[in-house]
Protein backbone atom coordinates (compact mmCIF):
# COMPACT_ATOMS: atom_id res chain seq x y z
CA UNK A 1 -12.98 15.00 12.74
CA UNK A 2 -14.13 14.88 9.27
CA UNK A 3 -11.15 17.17 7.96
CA UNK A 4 -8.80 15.18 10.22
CA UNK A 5 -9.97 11.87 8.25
CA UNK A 6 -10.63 13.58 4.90
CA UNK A 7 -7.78 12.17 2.78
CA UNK A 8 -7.60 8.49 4.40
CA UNK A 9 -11.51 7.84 3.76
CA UNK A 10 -11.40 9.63 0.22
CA UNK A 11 -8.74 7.27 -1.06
CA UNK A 12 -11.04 4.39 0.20
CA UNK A 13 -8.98 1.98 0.33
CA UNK A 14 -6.02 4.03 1.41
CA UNK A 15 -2.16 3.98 2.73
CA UNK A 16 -3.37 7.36 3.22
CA UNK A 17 -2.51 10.28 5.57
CA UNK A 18 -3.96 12.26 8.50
CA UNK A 19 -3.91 15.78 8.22
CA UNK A 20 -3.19 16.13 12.25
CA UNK A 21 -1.05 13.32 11.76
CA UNK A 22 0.98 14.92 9.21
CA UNK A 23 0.65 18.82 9.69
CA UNK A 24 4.65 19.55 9.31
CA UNK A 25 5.83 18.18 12.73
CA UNK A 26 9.23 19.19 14.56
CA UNK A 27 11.11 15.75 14.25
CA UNK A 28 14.07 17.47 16.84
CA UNK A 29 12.66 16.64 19.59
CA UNK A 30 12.60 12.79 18.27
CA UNK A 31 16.00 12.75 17.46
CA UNK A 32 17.55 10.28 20.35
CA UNK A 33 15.11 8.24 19.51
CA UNK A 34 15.62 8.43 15.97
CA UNK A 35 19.22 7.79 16.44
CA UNK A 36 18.41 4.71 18.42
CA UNK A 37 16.02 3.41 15.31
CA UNK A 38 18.97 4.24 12.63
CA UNK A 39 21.90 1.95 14.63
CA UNK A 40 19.43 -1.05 14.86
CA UNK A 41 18.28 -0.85 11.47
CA UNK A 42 21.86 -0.07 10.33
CA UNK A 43 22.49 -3.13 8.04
CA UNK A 44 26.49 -4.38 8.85
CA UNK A 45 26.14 -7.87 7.11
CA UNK A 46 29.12 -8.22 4.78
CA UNK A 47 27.04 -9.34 1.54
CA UNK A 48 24.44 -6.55 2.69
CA UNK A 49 22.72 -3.63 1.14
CA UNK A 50 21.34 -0.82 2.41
CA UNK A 51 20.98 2.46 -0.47
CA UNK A 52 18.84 5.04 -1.07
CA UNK A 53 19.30 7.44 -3.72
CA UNK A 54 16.84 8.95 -6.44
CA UNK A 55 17.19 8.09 -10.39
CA UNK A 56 15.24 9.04 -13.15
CA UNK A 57 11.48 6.94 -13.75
CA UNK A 58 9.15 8.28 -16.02
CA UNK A 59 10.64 11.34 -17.16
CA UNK A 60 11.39 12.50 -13.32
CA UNK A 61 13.14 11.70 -10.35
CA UNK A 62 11.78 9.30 -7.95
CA UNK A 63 13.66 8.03 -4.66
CA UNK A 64 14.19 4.65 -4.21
CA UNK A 65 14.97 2.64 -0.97
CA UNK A 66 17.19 -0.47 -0.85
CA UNK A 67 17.41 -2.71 2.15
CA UNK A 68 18.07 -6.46 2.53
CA UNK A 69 20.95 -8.36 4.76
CA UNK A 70 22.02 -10.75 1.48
CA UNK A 71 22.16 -9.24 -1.58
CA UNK A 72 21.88 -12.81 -3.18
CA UNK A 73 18.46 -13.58 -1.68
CA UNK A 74 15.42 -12.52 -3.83
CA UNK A 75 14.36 -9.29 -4.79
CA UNK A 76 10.70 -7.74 -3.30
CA UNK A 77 9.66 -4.78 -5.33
CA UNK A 78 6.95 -3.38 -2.82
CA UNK A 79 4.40 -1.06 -4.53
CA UNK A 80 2.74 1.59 -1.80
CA UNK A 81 -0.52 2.59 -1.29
CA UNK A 82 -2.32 5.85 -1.23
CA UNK A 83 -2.33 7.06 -3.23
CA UNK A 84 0.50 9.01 -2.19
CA UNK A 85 1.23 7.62 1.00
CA UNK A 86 4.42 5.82 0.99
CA UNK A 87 6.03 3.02 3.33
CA UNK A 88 8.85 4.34 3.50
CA UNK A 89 8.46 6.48 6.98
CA UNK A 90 7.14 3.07 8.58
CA UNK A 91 9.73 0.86 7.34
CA UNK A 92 11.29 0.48 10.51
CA UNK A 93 8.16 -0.62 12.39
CA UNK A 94 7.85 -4.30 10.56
CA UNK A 95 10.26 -4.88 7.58
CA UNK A 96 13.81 -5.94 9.47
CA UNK A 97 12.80 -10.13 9.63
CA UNK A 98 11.90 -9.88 6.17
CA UNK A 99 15.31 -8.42 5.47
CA UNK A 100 16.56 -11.66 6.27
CA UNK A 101 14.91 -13.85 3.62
CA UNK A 102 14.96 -10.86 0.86
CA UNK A 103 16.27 -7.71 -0.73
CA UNK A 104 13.05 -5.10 -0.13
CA UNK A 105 12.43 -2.22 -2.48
CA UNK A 106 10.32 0.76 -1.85
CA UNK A 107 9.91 3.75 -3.68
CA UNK A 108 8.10 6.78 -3.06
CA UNK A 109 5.59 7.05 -6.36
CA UNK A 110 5.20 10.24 -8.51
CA UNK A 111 3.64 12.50 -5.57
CA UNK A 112 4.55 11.27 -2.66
CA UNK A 113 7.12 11.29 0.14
CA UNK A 114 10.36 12.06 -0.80
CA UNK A 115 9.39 11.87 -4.47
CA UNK A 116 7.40 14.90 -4.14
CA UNK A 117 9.85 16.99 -3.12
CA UNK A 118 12.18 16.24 -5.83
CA UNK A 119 10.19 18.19 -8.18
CA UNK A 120 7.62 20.95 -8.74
CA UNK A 121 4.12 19.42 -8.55
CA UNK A 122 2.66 21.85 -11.11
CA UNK A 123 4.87 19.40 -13.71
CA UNK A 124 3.91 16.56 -13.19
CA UNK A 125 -0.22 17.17 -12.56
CA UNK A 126 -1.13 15.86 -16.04
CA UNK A 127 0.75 12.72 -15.78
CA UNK A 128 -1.28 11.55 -12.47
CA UNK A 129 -3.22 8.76 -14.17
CA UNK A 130 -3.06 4.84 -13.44
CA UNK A 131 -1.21 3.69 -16.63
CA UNK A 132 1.24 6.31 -15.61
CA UNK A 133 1.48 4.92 -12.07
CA UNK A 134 1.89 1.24 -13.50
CA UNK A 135 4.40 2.34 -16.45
CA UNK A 136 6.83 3.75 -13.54
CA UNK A 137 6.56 0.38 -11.69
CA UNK A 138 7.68 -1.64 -14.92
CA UNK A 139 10.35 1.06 -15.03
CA UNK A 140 11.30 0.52 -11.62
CA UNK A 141 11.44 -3.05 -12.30
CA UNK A 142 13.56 -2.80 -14.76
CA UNK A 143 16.30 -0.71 -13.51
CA UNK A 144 16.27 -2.87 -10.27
CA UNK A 145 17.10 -5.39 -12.26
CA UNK A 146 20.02 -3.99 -14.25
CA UNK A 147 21.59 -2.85 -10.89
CA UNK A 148 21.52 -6.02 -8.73
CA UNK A 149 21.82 -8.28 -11.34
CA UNK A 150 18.45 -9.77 -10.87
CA UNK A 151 16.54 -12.08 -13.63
CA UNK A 152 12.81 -11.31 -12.07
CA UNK A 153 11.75 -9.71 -9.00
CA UNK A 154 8.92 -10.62 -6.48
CA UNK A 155 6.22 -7.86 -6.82
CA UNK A 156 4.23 -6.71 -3.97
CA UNK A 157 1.54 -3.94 -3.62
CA UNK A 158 -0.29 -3.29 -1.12
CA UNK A 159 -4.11 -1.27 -1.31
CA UNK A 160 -3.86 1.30 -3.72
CA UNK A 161 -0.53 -0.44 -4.79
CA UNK A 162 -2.47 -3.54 -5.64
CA UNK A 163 -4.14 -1.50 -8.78
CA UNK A 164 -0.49 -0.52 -10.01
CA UNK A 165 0.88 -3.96 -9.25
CA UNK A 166 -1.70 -6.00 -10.52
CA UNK A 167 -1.15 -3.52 -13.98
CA UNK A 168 2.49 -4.11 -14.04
CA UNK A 169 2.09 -7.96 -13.65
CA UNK A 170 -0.36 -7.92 -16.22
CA UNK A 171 1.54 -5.99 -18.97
CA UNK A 172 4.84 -7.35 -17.94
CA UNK A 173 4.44 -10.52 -16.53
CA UNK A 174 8.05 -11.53 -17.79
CA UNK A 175 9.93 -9.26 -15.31
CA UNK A 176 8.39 -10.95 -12.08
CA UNK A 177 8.52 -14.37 -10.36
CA UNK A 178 5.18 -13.72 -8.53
CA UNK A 179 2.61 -11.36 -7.93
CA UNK A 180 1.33 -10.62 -3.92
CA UNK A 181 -1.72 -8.61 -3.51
CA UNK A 182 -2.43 -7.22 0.25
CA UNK A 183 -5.15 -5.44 0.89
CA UNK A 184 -6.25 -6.20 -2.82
CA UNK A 185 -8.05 -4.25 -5.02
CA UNK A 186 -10.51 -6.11 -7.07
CA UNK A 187 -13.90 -4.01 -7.63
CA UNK A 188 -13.85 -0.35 -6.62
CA UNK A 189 -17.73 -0.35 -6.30
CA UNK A 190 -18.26 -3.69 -4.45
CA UNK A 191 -15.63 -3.07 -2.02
CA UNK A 192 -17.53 0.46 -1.26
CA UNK A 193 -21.14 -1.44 -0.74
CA UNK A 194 -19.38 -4.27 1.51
CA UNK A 195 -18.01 -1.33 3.60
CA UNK A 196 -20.71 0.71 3.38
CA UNK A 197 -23.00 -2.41 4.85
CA UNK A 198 -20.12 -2.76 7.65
CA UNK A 199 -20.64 0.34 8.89
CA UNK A 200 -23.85 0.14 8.86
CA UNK A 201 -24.56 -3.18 10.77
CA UNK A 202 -21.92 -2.00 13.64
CA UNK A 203 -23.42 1.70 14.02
CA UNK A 204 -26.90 -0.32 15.05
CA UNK A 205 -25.27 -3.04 16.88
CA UNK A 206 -23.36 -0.56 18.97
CA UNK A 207 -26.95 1.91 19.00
CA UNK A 208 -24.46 4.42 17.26
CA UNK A 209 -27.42 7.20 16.42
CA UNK A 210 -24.93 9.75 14.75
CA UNK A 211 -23.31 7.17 12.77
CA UNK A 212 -26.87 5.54 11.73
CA UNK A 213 -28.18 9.11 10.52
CA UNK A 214 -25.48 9.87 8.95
CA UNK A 215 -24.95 6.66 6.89
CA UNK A 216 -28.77 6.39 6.48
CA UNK A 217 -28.70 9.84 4.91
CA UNK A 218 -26.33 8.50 1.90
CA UNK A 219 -28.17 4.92 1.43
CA UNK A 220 -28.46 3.25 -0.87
CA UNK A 221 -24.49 3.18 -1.22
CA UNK A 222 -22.99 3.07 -3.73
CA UNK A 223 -26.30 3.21 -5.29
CA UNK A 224 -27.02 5.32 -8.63
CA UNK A 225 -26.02 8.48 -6.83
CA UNK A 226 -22.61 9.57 -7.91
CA UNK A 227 -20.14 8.75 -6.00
CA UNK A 228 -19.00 12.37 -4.29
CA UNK A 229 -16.43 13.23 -2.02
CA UNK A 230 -18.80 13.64 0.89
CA UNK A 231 -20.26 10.48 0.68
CA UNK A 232 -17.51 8.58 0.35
CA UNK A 233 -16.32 10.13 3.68
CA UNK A 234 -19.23 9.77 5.62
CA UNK A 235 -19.60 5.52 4.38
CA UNK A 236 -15.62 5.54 4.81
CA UNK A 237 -15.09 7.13 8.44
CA UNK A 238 -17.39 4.85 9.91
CA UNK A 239 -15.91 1.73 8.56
CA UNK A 240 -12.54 2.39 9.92
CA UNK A 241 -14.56 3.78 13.13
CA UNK A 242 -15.05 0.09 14.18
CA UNK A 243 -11.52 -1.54 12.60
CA UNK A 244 -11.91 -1.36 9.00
CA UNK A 245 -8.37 -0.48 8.76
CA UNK A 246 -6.54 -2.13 11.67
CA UNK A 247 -8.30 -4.63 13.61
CA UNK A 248 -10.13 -3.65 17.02
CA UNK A 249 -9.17 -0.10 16.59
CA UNK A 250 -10.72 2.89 16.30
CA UNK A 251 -9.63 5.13 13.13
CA UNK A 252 -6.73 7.01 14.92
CA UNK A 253 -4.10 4.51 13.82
CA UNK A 254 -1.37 6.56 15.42
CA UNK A 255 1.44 3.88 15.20
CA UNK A 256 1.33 4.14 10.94
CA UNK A 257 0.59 8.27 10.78
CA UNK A 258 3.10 9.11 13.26
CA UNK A 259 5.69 6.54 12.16
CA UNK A 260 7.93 9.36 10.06
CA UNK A 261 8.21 11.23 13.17
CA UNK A 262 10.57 8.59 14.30
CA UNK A 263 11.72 7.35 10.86
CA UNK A 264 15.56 7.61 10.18
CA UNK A 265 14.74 8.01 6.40
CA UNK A 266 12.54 11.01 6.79
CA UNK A 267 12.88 14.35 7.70
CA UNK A 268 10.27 17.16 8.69
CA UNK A 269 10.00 18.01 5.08
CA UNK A 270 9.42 14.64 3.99
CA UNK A 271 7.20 14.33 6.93
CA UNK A 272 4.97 17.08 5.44
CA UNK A 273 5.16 16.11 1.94
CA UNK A 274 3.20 12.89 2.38
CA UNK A 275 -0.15 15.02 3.09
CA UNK A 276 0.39 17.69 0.42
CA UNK A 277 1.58 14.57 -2.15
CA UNK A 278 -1.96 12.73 -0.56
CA UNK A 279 -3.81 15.98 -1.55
CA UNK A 280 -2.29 17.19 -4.66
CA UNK A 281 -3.25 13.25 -5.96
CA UNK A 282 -6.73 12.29 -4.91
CA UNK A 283 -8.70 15.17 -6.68
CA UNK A 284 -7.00 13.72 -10.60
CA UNK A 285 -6.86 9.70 -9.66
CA UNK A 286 -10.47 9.49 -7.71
CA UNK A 287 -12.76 9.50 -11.05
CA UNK A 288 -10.46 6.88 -12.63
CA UNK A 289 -9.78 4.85 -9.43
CA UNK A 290 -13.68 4.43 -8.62
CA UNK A 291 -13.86 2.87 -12.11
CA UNK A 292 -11.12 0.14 -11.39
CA UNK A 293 -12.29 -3.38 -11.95
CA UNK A 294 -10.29 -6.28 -12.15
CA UNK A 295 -13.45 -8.59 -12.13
CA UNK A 296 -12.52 -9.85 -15.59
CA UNK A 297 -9.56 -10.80 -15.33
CA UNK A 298 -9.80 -14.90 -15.58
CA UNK A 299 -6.45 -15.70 -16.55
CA UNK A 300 -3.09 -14.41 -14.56
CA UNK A 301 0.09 -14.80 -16.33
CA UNK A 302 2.63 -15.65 -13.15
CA UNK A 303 1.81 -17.02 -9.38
CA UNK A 304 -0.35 -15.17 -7.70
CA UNK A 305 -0.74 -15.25 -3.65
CA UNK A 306 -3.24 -12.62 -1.62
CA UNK A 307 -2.89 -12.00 2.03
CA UNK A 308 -6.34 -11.51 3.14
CA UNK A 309 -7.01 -9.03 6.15
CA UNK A 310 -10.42 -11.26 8.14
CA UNK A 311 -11.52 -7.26 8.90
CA UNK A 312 -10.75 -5.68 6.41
CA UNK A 313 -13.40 -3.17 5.35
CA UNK A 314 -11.29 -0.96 3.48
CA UNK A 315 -10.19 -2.93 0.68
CA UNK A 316 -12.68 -6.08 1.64
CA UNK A 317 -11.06 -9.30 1.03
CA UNK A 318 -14.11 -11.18 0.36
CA UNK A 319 -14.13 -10.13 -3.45
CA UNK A 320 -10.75 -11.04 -3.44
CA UNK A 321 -10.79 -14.31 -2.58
CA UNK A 322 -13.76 -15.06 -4.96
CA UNK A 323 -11.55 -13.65 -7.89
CA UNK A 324 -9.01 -15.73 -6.84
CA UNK A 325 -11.49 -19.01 -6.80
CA UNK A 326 -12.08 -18.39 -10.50
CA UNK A 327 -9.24 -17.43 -11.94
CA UNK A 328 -6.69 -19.70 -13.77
CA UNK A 329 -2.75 -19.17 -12.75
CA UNK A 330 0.30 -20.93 -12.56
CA UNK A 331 -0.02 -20.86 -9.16
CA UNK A 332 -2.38 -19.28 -6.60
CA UNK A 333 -2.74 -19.33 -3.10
CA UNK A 334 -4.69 -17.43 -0.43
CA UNK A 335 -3.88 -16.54 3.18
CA UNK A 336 -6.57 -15.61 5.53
CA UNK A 337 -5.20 -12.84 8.27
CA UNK A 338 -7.51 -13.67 11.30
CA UNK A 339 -6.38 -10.85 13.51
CA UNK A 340 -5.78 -8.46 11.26
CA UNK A 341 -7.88 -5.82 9.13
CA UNK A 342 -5.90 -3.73 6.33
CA UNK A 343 -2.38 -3.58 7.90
CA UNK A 344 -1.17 -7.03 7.27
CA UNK A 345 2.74 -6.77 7.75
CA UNK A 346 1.71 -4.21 10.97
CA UNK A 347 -1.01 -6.10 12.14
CA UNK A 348 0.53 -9.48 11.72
CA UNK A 349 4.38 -9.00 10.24
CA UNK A 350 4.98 -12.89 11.91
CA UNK A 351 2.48 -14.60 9.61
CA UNK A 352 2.90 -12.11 6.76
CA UNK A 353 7.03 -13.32 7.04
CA UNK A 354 6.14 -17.11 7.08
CA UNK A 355 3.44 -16.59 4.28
CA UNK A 356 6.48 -14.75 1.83
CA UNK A 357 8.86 -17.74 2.75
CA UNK A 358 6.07 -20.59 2.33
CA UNK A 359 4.83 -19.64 -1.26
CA UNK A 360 6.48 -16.81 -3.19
CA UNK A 361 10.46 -17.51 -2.13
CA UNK A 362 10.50 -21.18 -3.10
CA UNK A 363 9.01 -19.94 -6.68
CA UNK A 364 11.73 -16.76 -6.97
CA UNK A 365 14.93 -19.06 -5.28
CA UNK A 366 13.91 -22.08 -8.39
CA UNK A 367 13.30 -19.24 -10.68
CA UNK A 368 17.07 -17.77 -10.21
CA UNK A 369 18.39 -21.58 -10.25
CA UNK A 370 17.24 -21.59 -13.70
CA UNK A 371 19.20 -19.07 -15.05
């Protein structure tokens, strides 16, 4: 169990992967199924697009995935989490209505998915940090832009993605309409005690004695103690034991690690490469991502909107809605998920659709009119 889990809970506050989940799986037997998934999703609208391709970001290739049913309507470039674990393989299980109201871009980040494959991971181990991770976004950005002819984009991270998003919107504020954190990242270390305490509080309610021991053996958490791998798995796999990361579920969350299996976009290979990306990543990004703080940021350059998972107790929302009281934007808004933990468009893709067309397409669609 604690293998299976290893690379979700050590991420913290993870798109990550499950090592059953993920162990190389024979997508053949999938394939009526897959062909079923490919035909429905199969964009036919005359002013459509529908690409994927890879093209050179940061010195390497990187695959990016285009899909929207008007190439007119605004552009959402939609940063993944992990790190390492990409959207792409669950595309198909929430992102069609959204296709509707905008042109949605994903791309697999340095390490992961598709991306990994591309090139030898031995070449690119020295360039895991965050400013790389945000510098490829802003590149991203920018060559979406020269291609569809797009002013500013809409840019959307989610977990892990919310540290490189935030970045980019911070450095280059003037290449976005709006910034949309889900599953934010504010505070590394607060969002680790608020877990932590979680855990803690159901494990007695529910007269859990292995889960009490075990997270009474690591207390105080965070604490002083360094923050090791083994004790961020043991606060971590408890958490998500009683919903942290989808709402009244347990931590198997089969519907997101399976998703490639039936994913017309990925492969067996691809399938694979999300664990060995999640792997090769963690070990060089954990020191620096248990040091991220965006606590002092008071001022944010563009709009800003958070969807806010009610449950979620892998990147809490709490601290993220008390950043968002204080700071000072053009706009701001926050949206309070009630059923929903850390998978927001899974969980919830109705409201997360009518949240994107209340607040950040009005902004982009007057943005473009000004042009």
């Amino acid at each position: 169990m604690k293998t299976a889990v290893f690379s979700l809970i050590l991420a913290t506050l993870a798109f990550t992967t499950n090592i059953r989940a993920q162990d190389c799986p024979d997508v053949a037997p999938y394939a009526p199924a897959r062909e079923i998934i490919e035909d429905l999703n199969h964009i036919v609208a005359p002013n459509g697009v529908q690409e994927a391709y890879t093209t050179d970001i940061g010195g390497i290739p990187q695959y990016i995935n285009v899909r929207g049913q008007d190439r007119d309507n605004p552009v959402i470039l939609f940063v993944h989490g992990g790190p390492a674990s990409p959207v792409t393989p669950s595309l198909w299980q929430f992102q069609r209505p959204l296709e509707e109201y905008f042109t949605i871009v994903n791309w697999d980040q340095r390490g992961a998915g598709k991306t990994f494959n591309l090139i030898e991971p031995d070449r690119i181990a020295d360039t895991i940090e965050i400013p790389r991770y945000i510098d490829d976004a802003i590149e991203v950005a920018e060559h979406i832009r020269e291609r569809y002819g797009q002013r500013k984009l809409i840019l959307m991270g989610h977990s892990w993605g919310t540290i490189v998003g935030m970045g980019a919107a911070l450095k280059r504020p003037d290449l976005f309409h709006a910034y949309v954190g889900i599953g934010q990242v504010i505070n590394v270390q607060e969002n680790e005690r608020i877990s932590f305490d979680y855990a803690l509080e159901q494990a007695r309610e529910h007269g859990n004695t292995k889960a009490i021991e075990a997270l009474e053996a690591i207390a105080p958490y965070p604490g002083d103690t360094p923050l090791t791998r083994d004790r961020i798995v043991t606060a971590r796999i408890w958490a998500q034991h009683y919903g942290g990361m989808s709402a009244f579920r347990d931590e198997t969350n089969l519907y997101f690690y399976r998703a490639g299996r039936l994913s017309p976009d990925y492969e067996a290979a691809d399938v694979c490469a999300i664990n060995r990306g999640n792997m090769f990543t963690l070990g060089r990004i954990l020191d620096a991502f248990l040091k991220v703080d965006y606590t002092g940021v008071t001022e944010f350059p563009i709009p800003v909107v958070m969807l806010m998972g009610r449950h979620d107790y892998t990147s809490p929302s709490q601290p993220t809605a008390d950043w968002l009281d204080r700071v000072k934007a053009p706009y701001k808004r926050g949206i309070w998920f009630e059923r929903s933990a850390h998978m927001m468009p899974w969980e919830e893709p109705g409201k997360t659709l009518v949240s994107l067309l209340e607040t950040v397409r009005p902004i982009a669609v007057e943005g473009d009119a000004e042009q």
